[in-house]
Structure formats: structure tokens, C-alpha cells
C-alpha atoms as a PDB file:
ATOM      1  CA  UNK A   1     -27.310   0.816  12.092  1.00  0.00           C
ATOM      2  CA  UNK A   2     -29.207  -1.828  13.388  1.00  0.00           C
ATOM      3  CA  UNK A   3     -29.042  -1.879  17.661  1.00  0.00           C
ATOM      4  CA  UNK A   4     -31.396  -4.676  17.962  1.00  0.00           C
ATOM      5  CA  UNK A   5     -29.564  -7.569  16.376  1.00  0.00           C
ATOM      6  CA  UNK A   6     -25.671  -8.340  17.013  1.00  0.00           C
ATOM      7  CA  UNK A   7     -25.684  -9.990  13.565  1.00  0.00           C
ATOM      8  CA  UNK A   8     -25.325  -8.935   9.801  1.00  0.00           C
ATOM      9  CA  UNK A   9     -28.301  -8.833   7.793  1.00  0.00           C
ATOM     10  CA  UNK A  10     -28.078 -10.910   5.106  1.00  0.00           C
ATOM     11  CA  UNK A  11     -27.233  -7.563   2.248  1.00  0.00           C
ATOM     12  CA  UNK A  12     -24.449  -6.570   5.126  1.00  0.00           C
ATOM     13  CA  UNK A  13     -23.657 -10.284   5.036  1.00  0.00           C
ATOM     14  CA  UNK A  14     -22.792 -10.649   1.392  1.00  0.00           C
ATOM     15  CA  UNK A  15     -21.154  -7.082   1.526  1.00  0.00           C
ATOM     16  CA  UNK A  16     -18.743  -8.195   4.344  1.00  0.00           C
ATOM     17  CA  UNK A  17     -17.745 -11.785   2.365  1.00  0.00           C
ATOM     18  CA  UNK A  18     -17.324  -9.783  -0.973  1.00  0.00           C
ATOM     19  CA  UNK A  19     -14.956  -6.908   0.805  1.00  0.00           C
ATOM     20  CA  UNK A  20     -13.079 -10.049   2.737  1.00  0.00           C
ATOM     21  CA  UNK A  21     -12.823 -11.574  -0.482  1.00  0.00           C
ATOM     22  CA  UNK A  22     -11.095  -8.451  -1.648  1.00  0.00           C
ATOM     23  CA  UNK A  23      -9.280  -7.880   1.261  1.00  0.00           C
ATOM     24  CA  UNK A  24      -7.845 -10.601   1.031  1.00  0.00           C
ATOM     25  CA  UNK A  25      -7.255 -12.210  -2.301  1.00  0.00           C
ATOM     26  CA  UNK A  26      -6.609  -9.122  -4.046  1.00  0.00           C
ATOM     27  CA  UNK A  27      -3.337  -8.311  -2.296  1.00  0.00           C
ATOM     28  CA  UNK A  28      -2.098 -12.111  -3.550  1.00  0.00           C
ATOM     29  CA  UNK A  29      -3.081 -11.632  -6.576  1.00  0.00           C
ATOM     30  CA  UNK A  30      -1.171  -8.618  -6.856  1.00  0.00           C
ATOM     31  CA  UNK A  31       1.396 -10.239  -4.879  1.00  0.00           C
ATOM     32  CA  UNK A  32       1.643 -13.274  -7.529  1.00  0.00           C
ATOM     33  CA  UNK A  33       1.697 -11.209 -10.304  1.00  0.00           C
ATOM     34  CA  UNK A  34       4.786  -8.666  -8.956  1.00  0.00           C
ATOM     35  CA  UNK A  35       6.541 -11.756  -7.297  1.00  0.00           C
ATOM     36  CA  UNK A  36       6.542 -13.206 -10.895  1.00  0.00           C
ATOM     37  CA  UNK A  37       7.389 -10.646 -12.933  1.00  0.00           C
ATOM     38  CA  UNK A  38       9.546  -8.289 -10.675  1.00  0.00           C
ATOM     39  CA  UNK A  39      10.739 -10.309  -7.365  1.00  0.00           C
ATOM     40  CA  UNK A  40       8.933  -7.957  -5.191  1.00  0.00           C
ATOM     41  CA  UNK A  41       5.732  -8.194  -3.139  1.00  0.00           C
ATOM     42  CA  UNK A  42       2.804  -5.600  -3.215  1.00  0.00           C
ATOM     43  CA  UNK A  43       3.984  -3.769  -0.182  1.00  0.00           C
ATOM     44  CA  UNK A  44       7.629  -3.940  -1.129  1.00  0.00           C
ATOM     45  CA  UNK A  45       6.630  -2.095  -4.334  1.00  0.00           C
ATOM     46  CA  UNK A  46       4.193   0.465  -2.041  1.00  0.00           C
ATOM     47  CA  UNK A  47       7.057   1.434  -0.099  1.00  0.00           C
ATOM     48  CA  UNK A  48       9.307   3.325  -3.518  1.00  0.00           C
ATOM     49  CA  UNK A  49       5.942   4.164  -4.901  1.00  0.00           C
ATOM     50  CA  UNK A  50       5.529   6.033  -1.896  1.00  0.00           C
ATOM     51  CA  UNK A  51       9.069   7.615  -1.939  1.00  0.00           C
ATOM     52  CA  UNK A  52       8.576   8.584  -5.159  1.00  0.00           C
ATOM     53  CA  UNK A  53       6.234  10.634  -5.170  1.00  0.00           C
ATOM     54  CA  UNK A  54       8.107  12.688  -1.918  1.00  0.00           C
ATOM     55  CA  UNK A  55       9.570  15.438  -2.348  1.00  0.00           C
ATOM     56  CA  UNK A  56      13.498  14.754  -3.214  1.00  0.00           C
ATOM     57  CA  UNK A  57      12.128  11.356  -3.537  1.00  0.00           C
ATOM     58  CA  UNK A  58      12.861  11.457   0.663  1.00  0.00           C
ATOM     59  CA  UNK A  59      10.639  10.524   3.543  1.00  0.00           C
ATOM     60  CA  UNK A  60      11.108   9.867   7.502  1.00  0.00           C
ATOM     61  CA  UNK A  61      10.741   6.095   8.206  1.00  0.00           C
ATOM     62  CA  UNK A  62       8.074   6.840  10.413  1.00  0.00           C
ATOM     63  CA  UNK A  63       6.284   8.958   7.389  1.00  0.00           C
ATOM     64  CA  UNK A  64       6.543   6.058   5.227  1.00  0.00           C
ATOM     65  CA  UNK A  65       5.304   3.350   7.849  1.00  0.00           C
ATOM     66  CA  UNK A  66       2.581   5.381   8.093  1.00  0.00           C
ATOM     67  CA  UNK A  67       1.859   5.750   4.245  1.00  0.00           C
ATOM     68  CA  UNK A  68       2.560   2.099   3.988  1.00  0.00           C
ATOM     69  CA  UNK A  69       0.092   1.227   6.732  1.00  0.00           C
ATOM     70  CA  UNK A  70       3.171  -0.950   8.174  1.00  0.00           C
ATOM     71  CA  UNK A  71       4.702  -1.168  11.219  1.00  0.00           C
ATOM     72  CA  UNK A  72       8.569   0.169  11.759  1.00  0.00           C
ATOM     73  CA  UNK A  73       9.811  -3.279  12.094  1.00  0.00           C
ATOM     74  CA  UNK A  74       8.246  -4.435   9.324  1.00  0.00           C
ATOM     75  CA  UNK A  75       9.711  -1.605   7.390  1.00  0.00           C
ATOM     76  CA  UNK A  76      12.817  -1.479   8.681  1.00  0.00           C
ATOM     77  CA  UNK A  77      13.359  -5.183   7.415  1.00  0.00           C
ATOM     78  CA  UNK A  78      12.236  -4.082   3.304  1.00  0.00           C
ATOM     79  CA  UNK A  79      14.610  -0.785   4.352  1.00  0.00           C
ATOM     80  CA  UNK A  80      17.601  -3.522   5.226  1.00  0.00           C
ATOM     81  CA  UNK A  81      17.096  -5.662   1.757  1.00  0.00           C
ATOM     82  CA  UNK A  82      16.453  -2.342  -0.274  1.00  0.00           C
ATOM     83  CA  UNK A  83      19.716  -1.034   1.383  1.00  0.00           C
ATOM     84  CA  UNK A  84      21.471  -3.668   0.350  1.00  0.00           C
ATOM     85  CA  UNK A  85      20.103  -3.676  -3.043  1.00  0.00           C
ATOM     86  CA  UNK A  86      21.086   0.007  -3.760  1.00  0.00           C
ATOM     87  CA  UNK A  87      17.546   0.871  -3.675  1.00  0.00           C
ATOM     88  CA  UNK A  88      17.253   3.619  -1.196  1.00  0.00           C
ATOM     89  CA  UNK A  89      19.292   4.881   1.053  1.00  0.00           C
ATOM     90  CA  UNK A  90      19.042   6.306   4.779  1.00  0.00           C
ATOM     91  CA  UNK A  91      20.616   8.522   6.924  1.00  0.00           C
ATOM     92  CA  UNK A  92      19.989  10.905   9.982  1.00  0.00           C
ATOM     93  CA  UNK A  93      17.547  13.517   9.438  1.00  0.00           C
ATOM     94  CA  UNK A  94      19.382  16.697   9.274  1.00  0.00           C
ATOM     95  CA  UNK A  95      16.461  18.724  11.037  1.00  0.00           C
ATOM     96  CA  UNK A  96      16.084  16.118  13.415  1.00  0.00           C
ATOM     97  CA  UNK A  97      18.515  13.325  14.066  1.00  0.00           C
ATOM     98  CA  UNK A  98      15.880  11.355  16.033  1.00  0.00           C
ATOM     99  CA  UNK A  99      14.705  10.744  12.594  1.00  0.00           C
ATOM    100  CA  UNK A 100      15.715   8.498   9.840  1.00  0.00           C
ATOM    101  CA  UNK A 101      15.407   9.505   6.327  1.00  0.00           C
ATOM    102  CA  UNK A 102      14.756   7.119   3.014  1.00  0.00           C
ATOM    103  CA  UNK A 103      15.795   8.123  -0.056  1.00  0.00           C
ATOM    104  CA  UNK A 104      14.637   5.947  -3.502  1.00  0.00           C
ATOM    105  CA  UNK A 105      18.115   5.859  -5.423  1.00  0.00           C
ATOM    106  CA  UNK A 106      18.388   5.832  -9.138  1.00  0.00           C
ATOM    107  CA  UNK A 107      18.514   2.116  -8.702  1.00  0.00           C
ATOM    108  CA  UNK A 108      15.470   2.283  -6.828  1.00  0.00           C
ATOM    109  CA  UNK A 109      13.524   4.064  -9.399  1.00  0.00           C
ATOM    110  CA  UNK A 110      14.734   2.025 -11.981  1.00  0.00           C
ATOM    111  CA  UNK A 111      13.342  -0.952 -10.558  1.00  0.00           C
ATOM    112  CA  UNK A 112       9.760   0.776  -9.424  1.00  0.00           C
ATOM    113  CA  UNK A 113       9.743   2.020 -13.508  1.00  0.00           C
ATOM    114  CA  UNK A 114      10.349  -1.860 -14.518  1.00  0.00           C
ATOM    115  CA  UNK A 115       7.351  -3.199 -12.277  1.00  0.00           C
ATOM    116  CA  UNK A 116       5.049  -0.390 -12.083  1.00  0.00           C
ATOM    117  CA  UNK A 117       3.767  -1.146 -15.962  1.00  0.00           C
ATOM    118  CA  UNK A 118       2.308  -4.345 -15.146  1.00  0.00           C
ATOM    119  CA  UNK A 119       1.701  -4.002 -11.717  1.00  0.00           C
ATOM    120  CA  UNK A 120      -0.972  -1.077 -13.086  1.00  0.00           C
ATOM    121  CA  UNK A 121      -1.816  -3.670 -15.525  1.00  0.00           C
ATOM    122  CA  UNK A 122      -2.805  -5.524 -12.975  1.00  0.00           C
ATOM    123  CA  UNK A 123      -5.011  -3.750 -10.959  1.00  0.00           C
ATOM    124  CA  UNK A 124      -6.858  -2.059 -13.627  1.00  0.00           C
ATOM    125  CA  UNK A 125      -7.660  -5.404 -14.645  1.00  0.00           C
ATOM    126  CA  UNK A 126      -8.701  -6.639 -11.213  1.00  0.00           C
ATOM    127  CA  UNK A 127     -10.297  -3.244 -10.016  1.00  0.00           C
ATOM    128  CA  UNK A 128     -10.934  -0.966 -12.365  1.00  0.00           C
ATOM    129  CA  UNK A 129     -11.887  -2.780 -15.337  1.00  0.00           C
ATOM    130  CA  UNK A 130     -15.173  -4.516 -13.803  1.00  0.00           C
ATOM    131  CA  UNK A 131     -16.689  -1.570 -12.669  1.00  0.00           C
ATOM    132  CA  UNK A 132     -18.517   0.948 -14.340  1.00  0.00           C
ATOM    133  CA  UNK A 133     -17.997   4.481 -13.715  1.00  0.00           C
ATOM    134  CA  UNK A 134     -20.784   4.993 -11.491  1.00  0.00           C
ATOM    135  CA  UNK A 135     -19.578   2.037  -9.462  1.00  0.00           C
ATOM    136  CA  UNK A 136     -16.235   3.401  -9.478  1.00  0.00           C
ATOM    137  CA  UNK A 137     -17.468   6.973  -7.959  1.00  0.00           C
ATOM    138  CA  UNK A 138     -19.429   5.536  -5.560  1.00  0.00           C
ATOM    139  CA  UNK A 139     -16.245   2.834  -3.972  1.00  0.00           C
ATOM    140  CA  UNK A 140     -13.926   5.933  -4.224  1.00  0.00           C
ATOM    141  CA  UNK A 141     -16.685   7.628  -1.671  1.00  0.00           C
ATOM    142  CA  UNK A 142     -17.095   4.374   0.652  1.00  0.00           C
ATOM    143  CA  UNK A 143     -13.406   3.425   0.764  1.00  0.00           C
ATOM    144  CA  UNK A 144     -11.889   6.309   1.965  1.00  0.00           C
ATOM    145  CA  UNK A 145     -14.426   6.329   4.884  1.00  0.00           C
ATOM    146  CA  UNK A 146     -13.500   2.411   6.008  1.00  0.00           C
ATOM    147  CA  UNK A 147      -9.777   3.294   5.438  1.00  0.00           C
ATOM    148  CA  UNK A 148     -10.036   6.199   8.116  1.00  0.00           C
ATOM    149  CA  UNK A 149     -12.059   4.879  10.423  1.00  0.00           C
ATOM    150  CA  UNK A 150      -9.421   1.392  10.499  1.00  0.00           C
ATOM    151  CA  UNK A 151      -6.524   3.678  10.559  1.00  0.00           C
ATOM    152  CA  UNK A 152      -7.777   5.817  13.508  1.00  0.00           C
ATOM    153  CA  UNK A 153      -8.787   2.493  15.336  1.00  0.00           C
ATOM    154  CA  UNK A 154      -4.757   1.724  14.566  1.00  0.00           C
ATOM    155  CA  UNK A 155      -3.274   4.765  15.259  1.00  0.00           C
ATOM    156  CA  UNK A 156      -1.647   4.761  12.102  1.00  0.00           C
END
């Protein structure tokens, strides 16, 4: 790291514009693409992706804000429109009724299994498909590292 300067070199400067590039345009585009073909945004279709793969397709809200790197309120407002779609349902968590649970419903699933084939579409197109493997080893090292250091920094 570089203690003298306060600024970006100009390799960490074109790094930084690239991954704000990504950071940002990639979630619209996969935001365009699921709002066109399925009515949903990118993190409405995170949070059943998420519950699907749970166990009993069930997860505390707080679990799934988490995994959704969303806050409750947020959440709780998808939860309210997913409710009221027969998408998932929630109730007290028997173990712990300070808890809520989410459950995907059959509904639920049905509509993750309608938008998940070209939502993967998607971003194998965007990400997958321009990189070689070698590239694609070497992000799935560097990204994990960013993630955790952002989420620790969040608490989340």
C-alpha cells in the first residue's frame, strides 16, 4: 500500500473506475433484464434464491437480510409484496418467537424457476462469458476478500 500519497495511482485508478463501473451498471443491467422478463428486480429475485437453497426452503428474516446484504426494512417491504403474492410465507420462529421465519411457497418457487433461466443467461453473458478461466480464478480469489472486508465495515 502506498503511505506516501493519499491518491490512486493511475493502475489503482483504472481498477477502481472499472469495479465502479461494475458495481454499478451491472446490477441495472441485471435489473433491466429481470424487470422485463419477470417483474422482479435483482435483489427481489436474491431474496427466494436465497430461501431456496435453506433448508425447508426456511430462513430467519434477520438470516436472509444478512444473505441479501439488505437491511430489515428493506426486506421487510419485498417480505410484504411477496406475502401478498403467495410467495413466501412468515410466521414466529418456533425455537424462538423473537424471530420471524420466511418460507418460499410453491408459488414462490415457481416464479424463481420462471426467471432464474434467463436471469443466469444473463450474467453468464455479462460475467462469465468475457473472461477466461484464468481471469475467472483469479476474481473468484479477489472478490471474496473486498466482499468481507465491506461486510465487516457494515456489520452485516
Amino acid at each position: 500500500m502506498n503511505t506516501e500519497s493519499p491518491w490512486l495511482d493511475d493502475d489503482e485508478q483504472a481498477l477502481w473506475q472499472a469495479l465502479l463501473t461494475v458495481a454499478i451498471a451491472l446490477p441495472a443491467a441485471l435489473d433491466r433484464q429481470l424487470q422485463r422478463a419477470s417483474g422482479i428486480s435483482s435483489f427481489e429475485y436474491g431474496v427466494p434464491a436465497r430461501l431456496s437453497t435453506a433448508d425447508e426452503h426456511t430462513m430467519r428474516l434477520s438470516d436472509l437480510a444478512r444473505d441479501c446484504d439488505s437491511t430489515q426494512p428493506r426486506l421487510s417491504k419485498v417480505m410484504d409484496r411477496f406475502e401478498s403474492r403467495d410467495w413466501v410465507g412468515r410466521r414466529p420462529d418456533p425455537g424462538d418467537g423473537r424471530y420471524t421465519l420466511a418460507t418460499l411457497t410453491d408459488t414462490g418457487w415457481q416464479k424463481l424457476a420462471e426467471a432464474a433461466p434467463g436471469h443466469v443467461a444473463e450474467v453468464k453473458r455479462l460475467v462469465f462469458d468475457p473472461l477466461t478461466a484464468a481471469q475467472r480464478r483469479h476474481l473468484g480469489t479477489a472478490l471474496p476478500r473486498i466482499a468481507a472486508t465491506v461486510r465487516r465495515e457494515l456489520d452485516l
